[in-house]
Protein backbone atom coordinates (compact mmCIF):
# COMPACT_ATOMS: atom_id res chain seq x y z
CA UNK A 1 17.06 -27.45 -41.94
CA UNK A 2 16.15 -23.93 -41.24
CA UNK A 3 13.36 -22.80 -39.39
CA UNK A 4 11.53 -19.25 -38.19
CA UNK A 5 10.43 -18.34 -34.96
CA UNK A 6 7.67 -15.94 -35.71
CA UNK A 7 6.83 -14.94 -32.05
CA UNK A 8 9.89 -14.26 -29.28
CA UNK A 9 9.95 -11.34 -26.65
CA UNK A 10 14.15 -11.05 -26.57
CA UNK A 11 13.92 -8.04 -25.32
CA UNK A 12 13.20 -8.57 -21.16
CA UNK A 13 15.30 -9.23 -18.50
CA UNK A 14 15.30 -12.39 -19.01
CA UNK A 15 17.69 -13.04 -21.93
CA UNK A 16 19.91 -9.57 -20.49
CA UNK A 17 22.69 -11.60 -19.85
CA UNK A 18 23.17 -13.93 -22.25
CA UNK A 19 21.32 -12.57 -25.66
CA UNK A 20 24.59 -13.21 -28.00
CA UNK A 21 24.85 -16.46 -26.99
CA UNK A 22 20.68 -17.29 -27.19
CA UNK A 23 20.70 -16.22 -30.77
CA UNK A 24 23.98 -18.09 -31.54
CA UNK A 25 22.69 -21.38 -29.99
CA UNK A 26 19.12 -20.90 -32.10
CA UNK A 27 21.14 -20.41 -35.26
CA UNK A 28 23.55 -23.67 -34.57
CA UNK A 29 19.55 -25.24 -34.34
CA UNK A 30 18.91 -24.31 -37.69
CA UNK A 31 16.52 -21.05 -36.48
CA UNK A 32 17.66 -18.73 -38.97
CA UNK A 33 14.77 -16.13 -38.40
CA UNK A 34 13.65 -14.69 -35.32
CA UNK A 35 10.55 -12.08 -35.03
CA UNK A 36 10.55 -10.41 -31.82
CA UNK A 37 7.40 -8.78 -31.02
CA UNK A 38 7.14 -5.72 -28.75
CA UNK A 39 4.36 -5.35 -25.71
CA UNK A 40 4.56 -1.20 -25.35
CA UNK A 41 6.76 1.97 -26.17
CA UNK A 42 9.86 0.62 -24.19
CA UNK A 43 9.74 -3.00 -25.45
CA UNK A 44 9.30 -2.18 -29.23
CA UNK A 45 11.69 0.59 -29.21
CA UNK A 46 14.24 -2.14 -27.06
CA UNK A 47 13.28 -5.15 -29.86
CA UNK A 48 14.35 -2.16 -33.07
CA UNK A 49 17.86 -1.86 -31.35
CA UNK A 50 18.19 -5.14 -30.84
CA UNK A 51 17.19 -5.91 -34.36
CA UNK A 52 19.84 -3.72 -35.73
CA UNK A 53 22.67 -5.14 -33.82
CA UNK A 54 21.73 -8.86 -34.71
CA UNK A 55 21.00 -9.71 -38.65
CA UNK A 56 19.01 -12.53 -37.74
CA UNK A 57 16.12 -11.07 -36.06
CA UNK A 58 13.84 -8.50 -37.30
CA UNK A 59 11.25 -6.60 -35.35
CA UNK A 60 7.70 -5.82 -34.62
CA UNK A 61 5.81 -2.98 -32.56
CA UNK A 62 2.93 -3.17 -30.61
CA UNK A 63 0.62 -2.99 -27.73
CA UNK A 64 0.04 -6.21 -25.80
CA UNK A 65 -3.40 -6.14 -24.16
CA UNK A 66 -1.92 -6.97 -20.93
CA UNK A 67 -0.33 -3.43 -21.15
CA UNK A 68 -3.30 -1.67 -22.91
CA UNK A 69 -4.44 0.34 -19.49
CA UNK A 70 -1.16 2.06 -19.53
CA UNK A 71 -0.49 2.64 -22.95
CA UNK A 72 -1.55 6.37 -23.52
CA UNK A 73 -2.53 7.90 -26.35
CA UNK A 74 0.03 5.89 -28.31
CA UNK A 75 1.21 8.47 -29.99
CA UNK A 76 4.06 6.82 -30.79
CA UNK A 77 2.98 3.94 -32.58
CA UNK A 78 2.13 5.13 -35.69
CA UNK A 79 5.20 6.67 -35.92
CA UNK A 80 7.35 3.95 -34.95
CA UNK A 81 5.44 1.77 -37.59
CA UNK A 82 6.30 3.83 -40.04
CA UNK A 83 9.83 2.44 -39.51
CA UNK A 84 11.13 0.26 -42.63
CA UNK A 85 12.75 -2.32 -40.30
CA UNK A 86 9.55 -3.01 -38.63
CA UNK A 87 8.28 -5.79 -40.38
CA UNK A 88 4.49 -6.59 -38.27
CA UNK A 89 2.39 -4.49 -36.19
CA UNK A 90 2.13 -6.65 -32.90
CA UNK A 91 2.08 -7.56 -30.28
CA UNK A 92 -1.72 -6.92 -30.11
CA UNK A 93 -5.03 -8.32 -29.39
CA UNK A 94 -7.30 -9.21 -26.28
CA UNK A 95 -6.86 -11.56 -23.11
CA UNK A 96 -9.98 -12.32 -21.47
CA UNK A 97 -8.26 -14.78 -18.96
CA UNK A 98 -6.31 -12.69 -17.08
CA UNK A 99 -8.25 -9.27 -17.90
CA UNK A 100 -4.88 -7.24 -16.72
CA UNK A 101 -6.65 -4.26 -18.54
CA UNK A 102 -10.03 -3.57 -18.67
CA UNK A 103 -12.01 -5.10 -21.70
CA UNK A 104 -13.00 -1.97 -22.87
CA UNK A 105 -9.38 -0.62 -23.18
CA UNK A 106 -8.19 -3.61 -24.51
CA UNK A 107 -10.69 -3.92 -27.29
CA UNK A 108 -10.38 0.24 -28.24
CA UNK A 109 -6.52 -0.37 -28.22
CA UNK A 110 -6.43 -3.63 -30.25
CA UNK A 111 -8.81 -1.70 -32.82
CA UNK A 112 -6.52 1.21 -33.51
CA UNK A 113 -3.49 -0.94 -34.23
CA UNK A 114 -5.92 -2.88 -36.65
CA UNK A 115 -6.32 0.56 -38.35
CA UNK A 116 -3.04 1.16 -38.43
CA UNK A 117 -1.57 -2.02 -39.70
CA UNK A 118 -4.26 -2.17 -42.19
CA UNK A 119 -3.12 1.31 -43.37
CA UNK A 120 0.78 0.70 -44.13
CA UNK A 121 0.23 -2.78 -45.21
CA UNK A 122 2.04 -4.14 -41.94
CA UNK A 123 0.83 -7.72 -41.25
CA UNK A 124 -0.72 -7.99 -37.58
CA UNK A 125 0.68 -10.11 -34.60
CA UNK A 126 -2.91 -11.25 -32.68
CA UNK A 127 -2.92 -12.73 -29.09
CA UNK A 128 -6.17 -14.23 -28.62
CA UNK A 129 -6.99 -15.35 -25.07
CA UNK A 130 -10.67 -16.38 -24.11
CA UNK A 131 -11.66 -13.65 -26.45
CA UNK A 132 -12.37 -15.33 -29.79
CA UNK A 133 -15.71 -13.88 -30.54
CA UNK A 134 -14.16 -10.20 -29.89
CA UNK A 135 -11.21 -10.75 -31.77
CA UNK A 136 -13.13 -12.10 -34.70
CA UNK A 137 -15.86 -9.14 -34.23
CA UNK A 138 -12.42 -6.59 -34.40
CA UNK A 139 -11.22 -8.03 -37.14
CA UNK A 140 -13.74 -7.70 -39.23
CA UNK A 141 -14.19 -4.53 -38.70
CA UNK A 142 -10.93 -2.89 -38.63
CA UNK A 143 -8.73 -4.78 -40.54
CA UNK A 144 -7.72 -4.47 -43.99
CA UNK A 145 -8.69 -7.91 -46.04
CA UNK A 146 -4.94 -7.52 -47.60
CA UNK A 147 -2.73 -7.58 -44.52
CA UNK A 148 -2.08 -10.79 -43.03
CA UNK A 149 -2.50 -11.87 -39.72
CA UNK A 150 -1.07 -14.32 -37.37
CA UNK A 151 -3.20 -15.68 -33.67
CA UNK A 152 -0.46 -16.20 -32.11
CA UNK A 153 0.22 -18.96 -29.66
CA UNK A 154 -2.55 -20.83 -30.74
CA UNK A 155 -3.77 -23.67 -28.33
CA UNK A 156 -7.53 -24.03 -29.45
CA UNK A 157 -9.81 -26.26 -30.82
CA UNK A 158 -9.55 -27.47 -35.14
CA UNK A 159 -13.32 -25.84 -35.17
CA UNK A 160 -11.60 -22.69 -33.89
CA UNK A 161 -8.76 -22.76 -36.15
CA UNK A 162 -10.39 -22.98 -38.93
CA UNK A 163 -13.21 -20.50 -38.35
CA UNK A 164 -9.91 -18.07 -38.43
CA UNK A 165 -8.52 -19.74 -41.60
CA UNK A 166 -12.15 -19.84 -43.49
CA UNK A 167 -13.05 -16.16 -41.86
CA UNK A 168 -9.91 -14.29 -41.79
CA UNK A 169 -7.18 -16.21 -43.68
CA UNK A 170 -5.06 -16.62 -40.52
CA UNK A 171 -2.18 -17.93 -39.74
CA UNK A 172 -2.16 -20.01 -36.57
CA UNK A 173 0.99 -19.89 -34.52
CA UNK A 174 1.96 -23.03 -32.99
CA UNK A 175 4.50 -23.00 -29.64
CA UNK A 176 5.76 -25.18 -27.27
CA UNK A 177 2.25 -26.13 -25.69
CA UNK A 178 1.94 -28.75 -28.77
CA UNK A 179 5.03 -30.76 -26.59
CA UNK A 180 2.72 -30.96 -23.83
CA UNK A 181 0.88 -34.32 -23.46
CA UNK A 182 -2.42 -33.03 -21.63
CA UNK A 183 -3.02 -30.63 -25.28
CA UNK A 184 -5.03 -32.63 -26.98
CA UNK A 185 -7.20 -30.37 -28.61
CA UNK A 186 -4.16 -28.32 -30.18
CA UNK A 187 -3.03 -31.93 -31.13
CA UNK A 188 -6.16 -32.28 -33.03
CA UNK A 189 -6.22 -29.32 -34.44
CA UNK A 190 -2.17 -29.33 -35.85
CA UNK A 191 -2.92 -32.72 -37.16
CA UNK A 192 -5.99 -32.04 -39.17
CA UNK A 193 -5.50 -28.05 -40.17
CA UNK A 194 -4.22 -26.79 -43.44
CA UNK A 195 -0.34 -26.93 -43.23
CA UNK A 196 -0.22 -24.24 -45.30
CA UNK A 197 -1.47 -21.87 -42.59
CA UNK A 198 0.81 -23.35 -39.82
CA UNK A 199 3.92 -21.32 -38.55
CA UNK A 200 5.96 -21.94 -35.80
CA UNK A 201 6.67 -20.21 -32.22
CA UNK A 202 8.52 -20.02 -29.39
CA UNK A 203 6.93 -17.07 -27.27
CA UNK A 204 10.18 -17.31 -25.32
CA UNK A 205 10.56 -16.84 -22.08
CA UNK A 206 7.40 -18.19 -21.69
CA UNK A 207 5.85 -21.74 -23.01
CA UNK A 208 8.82 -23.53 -23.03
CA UNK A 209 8.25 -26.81 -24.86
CA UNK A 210 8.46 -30.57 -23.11
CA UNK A 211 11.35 -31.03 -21.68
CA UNK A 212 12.57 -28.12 -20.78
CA UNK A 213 9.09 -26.48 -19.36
CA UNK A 214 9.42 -25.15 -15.94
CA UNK A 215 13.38 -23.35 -17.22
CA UNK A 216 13.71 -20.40 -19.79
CA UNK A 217 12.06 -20.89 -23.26
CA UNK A 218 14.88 -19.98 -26.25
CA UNK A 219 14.63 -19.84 -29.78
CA UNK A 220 16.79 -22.81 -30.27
CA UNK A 221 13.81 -25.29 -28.63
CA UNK A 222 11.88 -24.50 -31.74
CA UNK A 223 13.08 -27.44 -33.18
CA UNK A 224 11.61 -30.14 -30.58
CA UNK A 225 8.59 -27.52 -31.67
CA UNK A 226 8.86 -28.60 -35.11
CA UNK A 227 9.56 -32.21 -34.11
CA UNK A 228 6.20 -32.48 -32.30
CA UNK A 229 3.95 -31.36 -35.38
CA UNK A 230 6.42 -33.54 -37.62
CA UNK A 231 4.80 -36.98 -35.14
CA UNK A 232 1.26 -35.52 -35.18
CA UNK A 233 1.37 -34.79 -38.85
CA UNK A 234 3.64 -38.21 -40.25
CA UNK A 235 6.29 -36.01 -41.94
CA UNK A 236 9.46 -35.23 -41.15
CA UNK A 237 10.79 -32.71 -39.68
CA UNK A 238 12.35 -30.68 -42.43
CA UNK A 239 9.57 -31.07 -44.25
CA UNK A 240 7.45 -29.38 -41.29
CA UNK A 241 10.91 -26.85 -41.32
CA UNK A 242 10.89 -25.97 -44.93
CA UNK A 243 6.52 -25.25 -44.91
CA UNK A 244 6.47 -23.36 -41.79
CA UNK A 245 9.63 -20.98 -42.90
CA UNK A 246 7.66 -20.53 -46.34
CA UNK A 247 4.35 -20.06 -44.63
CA UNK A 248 6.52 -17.50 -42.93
CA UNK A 249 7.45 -15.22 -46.02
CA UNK A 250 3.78 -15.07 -46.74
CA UNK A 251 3.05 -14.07 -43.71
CA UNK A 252 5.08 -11.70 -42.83
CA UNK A 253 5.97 -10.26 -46.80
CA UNK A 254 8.76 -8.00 -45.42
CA UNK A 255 10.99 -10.87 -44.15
CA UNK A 256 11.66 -11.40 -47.92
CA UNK A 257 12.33 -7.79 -48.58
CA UNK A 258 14.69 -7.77 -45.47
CA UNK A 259 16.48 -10.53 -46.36
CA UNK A 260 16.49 -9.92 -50.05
């Protein structure tokens, strides 16, 4: 069975340790492909190095809107996208929840890495928090029809999900949260979305999936990831594996030109 983790941060402090060993344990747990996404200059540029010393995981650079306040002029992103090994733009988008940056910033931001995605035909890495109307209102006005996009960390409602899928041919990123018992409207939604526009998730360190929540998240928990959707949806496991990983390529076209 051999899966893809389309969303990981392995670039923090978190995994400083021990990072050989993290991606060693995810690929004896049949996660073959990892896509680390960067949150700022230091991140992305940290996820690219990491990316070339490890075959398995290939990189993306961004602005996460948690960090959009401090983010300059980036006036290095476009550059750094320009970068063959970079294979999304991400991680980007707008949190309303926390509002760490001011909506304003977050939304100006979010719209120039639209632009730029949508102008080297880089797929784009979304976070969506409280902030669905906004996102949706961005996309549609910066992005390029042609590049694919991912909301990552999806946790909303079927309606939701598939307003993105109708409007915006998203992909919907599903994480650990679908392990947690109290989810019942990402339940609903996994079981009764297209599968075809499913991918899978870690966002490690962070959601770690039932029942390991409360401890580090890691790549290799993907699969109890995959093993969730495989009860909601009545298929097995490496059938979810085998979608998800092609739902993958689609989404994120330079995997296959990486790999290839």
């Amino acid at each position: 069975m051999s899966l893809t983790d389309t969303h990981a941060h392995l670039d923090g402090p978190e995994f400083a340790s021990d990072l050989e060993q993290t991606i060693a344990r995810a690929q004896t747990a049949g996660v073959t492909t990892i896509l680390s996404a960067g949150q700022d200059e230091a991140t992305s540029r940290a996820t690219l190095d990491i990316a070339s010393r490890f075959a398995s995981v290939a990189p993306a650079a961004g602005v996460h809107p948690h960090l959009a306040k401090d983010a300059g002029d980036l006036g290095w992103l476009p550059t750094l996208l320009n970068d063959p090994r970079i294979v999304a733009a991400g991680e980007m988008g707008l949190d309303y929840h926390y509002d760490f940056s001011p909506r304003d910033r977050q939304r100006e931001v979010f719209a120039r890495q639209l632009q730029w995605a949508s102008e080297r035909d880089l797929s784009a890495i979304i976070h969506c928090r409280e902030a669905y109307d906004d996102v949706m209102e961005l996309l549609s006005e910066h992005r390029k029809r042609s590049i694919a996009v991912v909301i990552h960390c999806f946790t909303a409602s079927y309606e939701i999900g598939k307003q993105f899928i109708d409007d915006f041919d998203a992909y919907l990123g599903i994480g650990g949260a679908v392990t947690f018992k109290k989810a019942t409207d990402l339940h609903d939604a996994v079981t009764r979305l297209p599968l075809e526009r499913l991918v899978l998730e870690t966002d490690c360190p962070y959601m770690t999936p039932t029942p390991y929540r409360g401890k580090r998240n890691e790549p290799a928990y993907m699969r109890l990831t995959c093993d969730a959707v495989a009860t909601l949806r009545n298929m097995t496991p490496e059938s979810i594996a085998e979608a998800t990983t092609n739902n993958a390529l689609r989404l994120f076209p330079r995997l296959m030109t990486r790999s290839g």
